[in-house]
N, C-alpha and C. Protein backbone atom coordinates (compact mmCIF):
# COMPACT_ATOMS: atom_id res chain seq x y z
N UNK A 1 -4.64 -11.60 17.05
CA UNK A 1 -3.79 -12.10 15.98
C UNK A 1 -4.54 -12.06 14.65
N UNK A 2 -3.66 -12.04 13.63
CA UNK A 2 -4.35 -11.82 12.67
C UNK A 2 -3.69 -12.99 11.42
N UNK A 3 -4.26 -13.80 10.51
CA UNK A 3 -4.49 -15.00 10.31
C UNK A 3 -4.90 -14.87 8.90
N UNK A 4 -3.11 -15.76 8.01
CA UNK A 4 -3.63 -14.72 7.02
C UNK A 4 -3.60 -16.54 6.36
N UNK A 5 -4.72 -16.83 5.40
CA UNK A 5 -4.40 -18.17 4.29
C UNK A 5 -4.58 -17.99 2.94
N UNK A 6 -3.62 -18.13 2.03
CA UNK A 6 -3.12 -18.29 0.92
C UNK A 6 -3.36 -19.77 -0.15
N UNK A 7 -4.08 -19.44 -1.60
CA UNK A 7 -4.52 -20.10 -2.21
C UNK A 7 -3.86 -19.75 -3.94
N UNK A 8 -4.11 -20.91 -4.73
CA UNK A 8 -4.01 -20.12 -5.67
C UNK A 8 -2.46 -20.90 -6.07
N UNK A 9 -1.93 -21.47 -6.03
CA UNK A 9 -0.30 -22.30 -6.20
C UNK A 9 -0.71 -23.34 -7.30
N UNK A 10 0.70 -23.31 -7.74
CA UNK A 10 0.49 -24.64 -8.78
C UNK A 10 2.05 -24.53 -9.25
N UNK A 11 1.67 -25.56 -10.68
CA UNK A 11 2.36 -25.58 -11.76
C UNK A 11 1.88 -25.24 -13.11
N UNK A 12 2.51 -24.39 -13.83
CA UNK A 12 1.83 -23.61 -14.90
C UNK A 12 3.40 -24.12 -15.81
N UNK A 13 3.05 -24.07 -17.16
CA UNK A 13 4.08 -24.12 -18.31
C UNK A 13 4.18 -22.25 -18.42
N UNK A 14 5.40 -22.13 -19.16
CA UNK A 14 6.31 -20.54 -19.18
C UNK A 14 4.84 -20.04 -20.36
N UNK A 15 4.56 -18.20 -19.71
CA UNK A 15 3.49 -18.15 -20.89
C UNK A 15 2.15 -18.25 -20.17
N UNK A 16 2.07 -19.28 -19.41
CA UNK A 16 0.69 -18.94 -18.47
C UNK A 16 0.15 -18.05 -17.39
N UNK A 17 -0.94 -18.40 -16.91
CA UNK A 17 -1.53 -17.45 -15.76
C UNK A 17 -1.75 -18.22 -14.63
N UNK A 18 -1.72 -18.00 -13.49
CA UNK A 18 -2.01 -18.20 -12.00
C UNK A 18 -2.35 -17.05 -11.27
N UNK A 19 -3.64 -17.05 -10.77
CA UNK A 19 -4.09 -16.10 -10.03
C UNK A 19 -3.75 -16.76 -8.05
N UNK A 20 -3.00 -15.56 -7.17
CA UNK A 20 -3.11 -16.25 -6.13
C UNK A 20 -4.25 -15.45 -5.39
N UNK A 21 -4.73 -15.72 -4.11
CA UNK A 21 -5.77 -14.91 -2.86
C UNK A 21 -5.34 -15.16 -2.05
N UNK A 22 -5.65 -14.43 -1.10
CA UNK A 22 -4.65 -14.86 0.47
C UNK A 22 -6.00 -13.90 1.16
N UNK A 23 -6.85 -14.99 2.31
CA UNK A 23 -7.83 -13.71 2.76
C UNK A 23 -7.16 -13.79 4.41
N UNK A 24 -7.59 -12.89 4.75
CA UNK A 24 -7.33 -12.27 6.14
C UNK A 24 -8.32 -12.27 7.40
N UNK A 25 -8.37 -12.80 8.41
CA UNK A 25 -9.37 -12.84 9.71
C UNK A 25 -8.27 -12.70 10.61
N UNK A 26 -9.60 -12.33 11.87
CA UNK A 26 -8.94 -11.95 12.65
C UNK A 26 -9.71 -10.24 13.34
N UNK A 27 -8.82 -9.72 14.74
CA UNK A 27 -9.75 -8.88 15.14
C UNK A 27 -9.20 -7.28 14.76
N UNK A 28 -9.48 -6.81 12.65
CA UNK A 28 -8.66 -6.12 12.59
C UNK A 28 -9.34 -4.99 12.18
N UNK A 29 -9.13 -4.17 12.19
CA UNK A 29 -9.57 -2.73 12.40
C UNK A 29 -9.26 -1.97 10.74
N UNK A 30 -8.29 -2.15 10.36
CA UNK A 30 -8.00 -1.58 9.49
C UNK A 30 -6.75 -1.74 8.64
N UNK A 31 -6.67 -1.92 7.36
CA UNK A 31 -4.79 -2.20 7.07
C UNK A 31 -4.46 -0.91 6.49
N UNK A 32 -2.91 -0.89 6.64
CA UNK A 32 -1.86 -0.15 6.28
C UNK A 32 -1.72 -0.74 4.51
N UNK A 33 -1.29 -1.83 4.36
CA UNK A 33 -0.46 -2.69 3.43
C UNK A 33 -1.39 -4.08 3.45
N UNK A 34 -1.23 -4.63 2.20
CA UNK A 34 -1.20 -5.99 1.81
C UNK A 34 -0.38 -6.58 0.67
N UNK A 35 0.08 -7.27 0.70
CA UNK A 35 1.19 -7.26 -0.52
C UNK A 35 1.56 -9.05 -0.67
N UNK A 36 2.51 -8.98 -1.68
CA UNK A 36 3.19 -10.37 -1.61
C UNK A 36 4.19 -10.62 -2.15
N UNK A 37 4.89 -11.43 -1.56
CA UNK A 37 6.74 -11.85 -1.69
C UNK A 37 6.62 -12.94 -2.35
N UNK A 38 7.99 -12.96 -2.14
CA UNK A 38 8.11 -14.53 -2.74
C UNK A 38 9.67 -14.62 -2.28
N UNK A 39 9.85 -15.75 -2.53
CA UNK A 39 11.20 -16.59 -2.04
C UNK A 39 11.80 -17.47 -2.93
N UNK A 40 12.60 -17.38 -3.90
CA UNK A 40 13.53 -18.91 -4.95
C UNK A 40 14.33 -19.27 -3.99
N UNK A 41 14.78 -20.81 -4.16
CA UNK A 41 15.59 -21.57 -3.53
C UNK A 41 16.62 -20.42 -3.29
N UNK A 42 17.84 -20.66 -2.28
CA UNK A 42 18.76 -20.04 -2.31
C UNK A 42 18.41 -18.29 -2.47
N UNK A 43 17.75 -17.80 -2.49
CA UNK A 43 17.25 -16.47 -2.36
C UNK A 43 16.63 -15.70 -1.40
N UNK A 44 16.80 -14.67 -1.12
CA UNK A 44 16.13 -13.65 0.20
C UNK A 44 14.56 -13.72 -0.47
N UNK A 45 14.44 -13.51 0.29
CA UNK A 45 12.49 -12.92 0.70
C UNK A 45 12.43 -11.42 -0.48
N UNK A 46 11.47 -11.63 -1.32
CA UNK A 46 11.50 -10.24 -2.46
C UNK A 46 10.01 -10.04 -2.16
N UNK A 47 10.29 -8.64 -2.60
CA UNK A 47 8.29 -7.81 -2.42
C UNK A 47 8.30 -8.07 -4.08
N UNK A 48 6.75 -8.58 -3.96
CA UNK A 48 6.61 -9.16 -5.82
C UNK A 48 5.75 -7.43 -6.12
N UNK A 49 4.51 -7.52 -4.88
CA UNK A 49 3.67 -6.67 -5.46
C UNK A 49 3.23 -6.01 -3.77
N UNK A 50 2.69 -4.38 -3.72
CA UNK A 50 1.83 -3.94 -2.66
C UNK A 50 0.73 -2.95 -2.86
N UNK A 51 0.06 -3.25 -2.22
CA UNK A 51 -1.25 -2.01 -2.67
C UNK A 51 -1.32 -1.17 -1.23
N UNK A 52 -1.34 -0.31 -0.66
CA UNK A 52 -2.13 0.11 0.11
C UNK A 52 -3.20 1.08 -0.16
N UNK A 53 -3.64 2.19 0.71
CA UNK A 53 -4.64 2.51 0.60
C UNK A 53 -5.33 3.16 -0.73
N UNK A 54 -3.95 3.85 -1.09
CA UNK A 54 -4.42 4.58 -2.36
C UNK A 54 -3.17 4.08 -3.49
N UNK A 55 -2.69 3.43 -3.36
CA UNK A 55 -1.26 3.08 -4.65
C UNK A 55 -0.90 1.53 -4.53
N UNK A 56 -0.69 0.86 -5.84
CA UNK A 56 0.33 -0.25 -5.85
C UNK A 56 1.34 0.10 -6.54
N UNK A 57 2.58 -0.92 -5.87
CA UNK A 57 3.84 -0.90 -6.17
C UNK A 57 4.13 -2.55 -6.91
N UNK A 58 5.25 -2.40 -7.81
CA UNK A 58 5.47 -3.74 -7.86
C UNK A 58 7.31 -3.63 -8.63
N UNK A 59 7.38 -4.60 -8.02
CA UNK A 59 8.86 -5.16 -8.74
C UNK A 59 9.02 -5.12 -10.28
N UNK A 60 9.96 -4.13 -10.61
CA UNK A 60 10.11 -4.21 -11.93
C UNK A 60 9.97 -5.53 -12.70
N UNK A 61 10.50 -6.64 -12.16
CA UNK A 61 10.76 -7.84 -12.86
C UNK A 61 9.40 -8.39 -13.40
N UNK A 62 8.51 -8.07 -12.76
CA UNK A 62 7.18 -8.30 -12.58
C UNK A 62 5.73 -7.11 -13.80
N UNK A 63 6.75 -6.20 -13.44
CA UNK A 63 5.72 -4.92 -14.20
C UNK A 63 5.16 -5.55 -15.53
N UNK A 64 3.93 -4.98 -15.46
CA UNK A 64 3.10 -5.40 -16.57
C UNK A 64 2.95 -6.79 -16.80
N UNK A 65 3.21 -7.84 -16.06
CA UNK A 65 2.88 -9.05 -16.11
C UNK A 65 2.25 -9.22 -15.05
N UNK A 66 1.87 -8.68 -13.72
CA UNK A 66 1.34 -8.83 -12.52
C UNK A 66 0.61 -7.86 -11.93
N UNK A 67 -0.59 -8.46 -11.60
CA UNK A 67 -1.40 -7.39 -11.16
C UNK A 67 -2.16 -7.48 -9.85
N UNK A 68 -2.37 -6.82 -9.20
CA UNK A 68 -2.87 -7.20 -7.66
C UNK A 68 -3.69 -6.02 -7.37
N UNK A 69 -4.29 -6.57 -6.11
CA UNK A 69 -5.86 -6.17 -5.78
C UNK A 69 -6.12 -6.49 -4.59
N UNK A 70 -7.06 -5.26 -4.47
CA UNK A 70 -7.74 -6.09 -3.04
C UNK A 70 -9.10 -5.59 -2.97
N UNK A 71 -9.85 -6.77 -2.24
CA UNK A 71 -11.24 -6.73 -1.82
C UNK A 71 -11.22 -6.43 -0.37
N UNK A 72 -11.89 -5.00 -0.16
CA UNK A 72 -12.21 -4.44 1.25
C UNK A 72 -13.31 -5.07 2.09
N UNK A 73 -13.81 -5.85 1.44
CA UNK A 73 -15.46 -6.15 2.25
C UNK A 73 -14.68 -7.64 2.27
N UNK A 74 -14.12 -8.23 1.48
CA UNK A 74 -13.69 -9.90 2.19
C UNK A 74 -12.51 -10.15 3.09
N UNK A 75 -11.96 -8.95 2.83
CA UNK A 75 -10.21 -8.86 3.45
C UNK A 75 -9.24 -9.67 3.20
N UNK A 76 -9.32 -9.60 1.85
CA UNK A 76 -8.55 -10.39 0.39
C UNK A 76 -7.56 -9.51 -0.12
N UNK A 77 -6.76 -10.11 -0.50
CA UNK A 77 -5.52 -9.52 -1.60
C UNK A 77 -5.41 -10.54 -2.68
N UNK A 78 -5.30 -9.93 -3.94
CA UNK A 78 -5.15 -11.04 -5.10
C UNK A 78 -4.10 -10.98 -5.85
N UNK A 79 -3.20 -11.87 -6.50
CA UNK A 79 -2.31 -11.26 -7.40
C UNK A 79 -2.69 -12.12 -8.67
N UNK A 80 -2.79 -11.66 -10.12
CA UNK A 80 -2.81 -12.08 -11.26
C UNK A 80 -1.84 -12.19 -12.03
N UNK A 81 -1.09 -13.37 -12.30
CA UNK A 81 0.34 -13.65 -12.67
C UNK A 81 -0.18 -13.87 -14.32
N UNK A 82 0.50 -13.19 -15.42
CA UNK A 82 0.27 -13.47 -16.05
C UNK A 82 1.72 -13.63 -16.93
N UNK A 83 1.63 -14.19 -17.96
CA UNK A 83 2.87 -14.31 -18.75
C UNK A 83 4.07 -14.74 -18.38
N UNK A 84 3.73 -16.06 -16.94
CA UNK A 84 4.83 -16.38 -15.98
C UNK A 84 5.78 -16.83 -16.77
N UNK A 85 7.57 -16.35 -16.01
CA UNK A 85 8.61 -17.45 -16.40
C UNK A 85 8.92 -17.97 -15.94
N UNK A 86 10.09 -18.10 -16.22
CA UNK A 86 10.76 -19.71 -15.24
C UNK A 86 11.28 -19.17 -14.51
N UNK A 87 11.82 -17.61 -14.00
CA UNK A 87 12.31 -17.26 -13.23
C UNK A 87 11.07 -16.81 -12.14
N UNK A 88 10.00 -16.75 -12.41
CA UNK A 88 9.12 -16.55 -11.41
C UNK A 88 8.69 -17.76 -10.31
N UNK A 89 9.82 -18.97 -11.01
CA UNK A 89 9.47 -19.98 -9.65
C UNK A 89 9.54 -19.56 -8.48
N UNK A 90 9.24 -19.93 -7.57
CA UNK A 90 8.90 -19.53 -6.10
C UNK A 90 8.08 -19.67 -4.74
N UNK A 91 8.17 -19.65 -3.31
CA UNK A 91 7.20 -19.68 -2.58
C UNK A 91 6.92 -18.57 -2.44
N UNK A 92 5.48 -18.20 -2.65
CA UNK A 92 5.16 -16.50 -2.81
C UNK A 92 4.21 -16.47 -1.43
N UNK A 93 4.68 -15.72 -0.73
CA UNK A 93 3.87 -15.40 0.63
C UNK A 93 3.29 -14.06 0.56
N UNK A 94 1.93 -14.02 1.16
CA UNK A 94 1.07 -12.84 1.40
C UNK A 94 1.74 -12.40 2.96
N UNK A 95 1.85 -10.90 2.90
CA UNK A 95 1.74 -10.33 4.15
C UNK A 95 0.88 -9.26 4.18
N UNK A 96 0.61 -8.60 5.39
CA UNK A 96 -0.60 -7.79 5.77
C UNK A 96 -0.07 -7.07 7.03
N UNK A 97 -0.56 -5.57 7.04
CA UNK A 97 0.37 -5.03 7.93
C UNK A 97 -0.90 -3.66 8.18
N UNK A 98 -1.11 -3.44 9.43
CA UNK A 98 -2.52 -2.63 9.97
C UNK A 98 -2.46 -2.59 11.44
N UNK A 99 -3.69 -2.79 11.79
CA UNK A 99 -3.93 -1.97 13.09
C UNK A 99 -5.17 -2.74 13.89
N UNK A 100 -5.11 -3.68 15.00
CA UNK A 100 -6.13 -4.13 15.12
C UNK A 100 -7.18 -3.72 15.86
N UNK A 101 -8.43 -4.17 16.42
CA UNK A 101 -9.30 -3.50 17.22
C UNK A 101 -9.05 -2.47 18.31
N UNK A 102 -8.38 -3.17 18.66
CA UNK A 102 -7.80 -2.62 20.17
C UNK A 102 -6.79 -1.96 19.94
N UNK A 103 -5.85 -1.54 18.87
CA UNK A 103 -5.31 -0.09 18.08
C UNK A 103 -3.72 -0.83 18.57
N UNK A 104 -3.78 -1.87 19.01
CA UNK A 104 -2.15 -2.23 18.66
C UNK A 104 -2.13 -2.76 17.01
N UNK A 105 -0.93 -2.64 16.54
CA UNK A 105 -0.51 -2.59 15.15
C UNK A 105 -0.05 -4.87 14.85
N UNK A 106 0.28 -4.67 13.55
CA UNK A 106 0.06 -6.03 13.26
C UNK A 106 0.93 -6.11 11.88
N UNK A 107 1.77 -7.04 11.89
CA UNK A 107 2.66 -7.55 10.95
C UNK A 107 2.31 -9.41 10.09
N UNK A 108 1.58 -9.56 9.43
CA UNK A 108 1.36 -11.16 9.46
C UNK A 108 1.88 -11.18 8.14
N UNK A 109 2.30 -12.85 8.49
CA UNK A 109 2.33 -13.58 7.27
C UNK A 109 1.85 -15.17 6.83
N UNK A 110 1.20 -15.12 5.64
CA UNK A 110 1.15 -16.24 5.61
C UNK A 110 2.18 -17.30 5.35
N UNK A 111 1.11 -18.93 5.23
CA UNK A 111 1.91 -20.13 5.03
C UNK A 111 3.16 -20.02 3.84
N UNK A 112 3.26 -19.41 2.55
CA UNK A 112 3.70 -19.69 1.79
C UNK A 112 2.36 -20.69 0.74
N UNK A 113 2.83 -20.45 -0.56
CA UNK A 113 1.94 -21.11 -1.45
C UNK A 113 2.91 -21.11 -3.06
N UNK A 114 3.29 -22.22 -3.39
CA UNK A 114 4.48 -22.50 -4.18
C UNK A 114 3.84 -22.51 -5.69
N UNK A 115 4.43 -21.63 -6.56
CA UNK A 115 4.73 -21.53 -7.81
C UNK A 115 5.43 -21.85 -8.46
N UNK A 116 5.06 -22.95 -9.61
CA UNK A 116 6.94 -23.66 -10.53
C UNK A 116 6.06 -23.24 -11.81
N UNK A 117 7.04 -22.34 -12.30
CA UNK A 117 6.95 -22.65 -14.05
C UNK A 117 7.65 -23.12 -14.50
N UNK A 118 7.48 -23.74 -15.29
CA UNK A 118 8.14 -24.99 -16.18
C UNK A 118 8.42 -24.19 -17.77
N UNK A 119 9.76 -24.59 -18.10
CA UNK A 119 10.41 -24.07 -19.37
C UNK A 119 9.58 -24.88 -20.78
């Protein structure tokens, strides 16, 4: 299994920055994907941002205000929220998606880690 925990939540006023991390353990071999969603009340599950091996993607809503990353040697993903609004409230969850030792494949997600910007 693979065991993902998420840091990095708060409350920020509209205009600020929040950086999240979400690191990864576990017996894994290698990833496909790392990325992160998020969830508003009353709303489906959205992809905010993804990197894999060679490209990130991100949600227009997001472009140029968000930036994400990952560290290969800690087995980290980061996202850098910058210029948050009020519509970026949310529980933003990390997922991670690879291949573990033993070459069966792997879908995780973390706890959730809650973002409110305030108007």
């Amino acid at each position: 299994q693979v065991h993902l925990v998420e840091s990095g939540g708060g409350l920020v006023q509209a205009g600020g920055s929040l950086r999240l991390s979400c690191a990864a353990s576990g017996s894994i071999d290698s990833f496909n994907a790392m990325g992160w969603y998020r969830q508003a009340p009353g709303k489906q599950r959205e992809l905010v941002a993804i990197i894999t091996s060679g490209n990130t993607n991100y949600a227009d809503s997001v472009k140029g205000r968000f930036t994400i990353s990952r560290d290969n040697a800690k087995n980290t993903v980061n996202l850098q929220m910058n210029s948050l609004k009020p519509e970026d409230t949310a529980v933003y969850y990390c997922n991670a998606r690879g291949v573990l030792w033993r070459k069966t494949t792997f879908d995780s997600w973390g706890q959730g880690t809650q973002v409110t910007v305030s108007s």
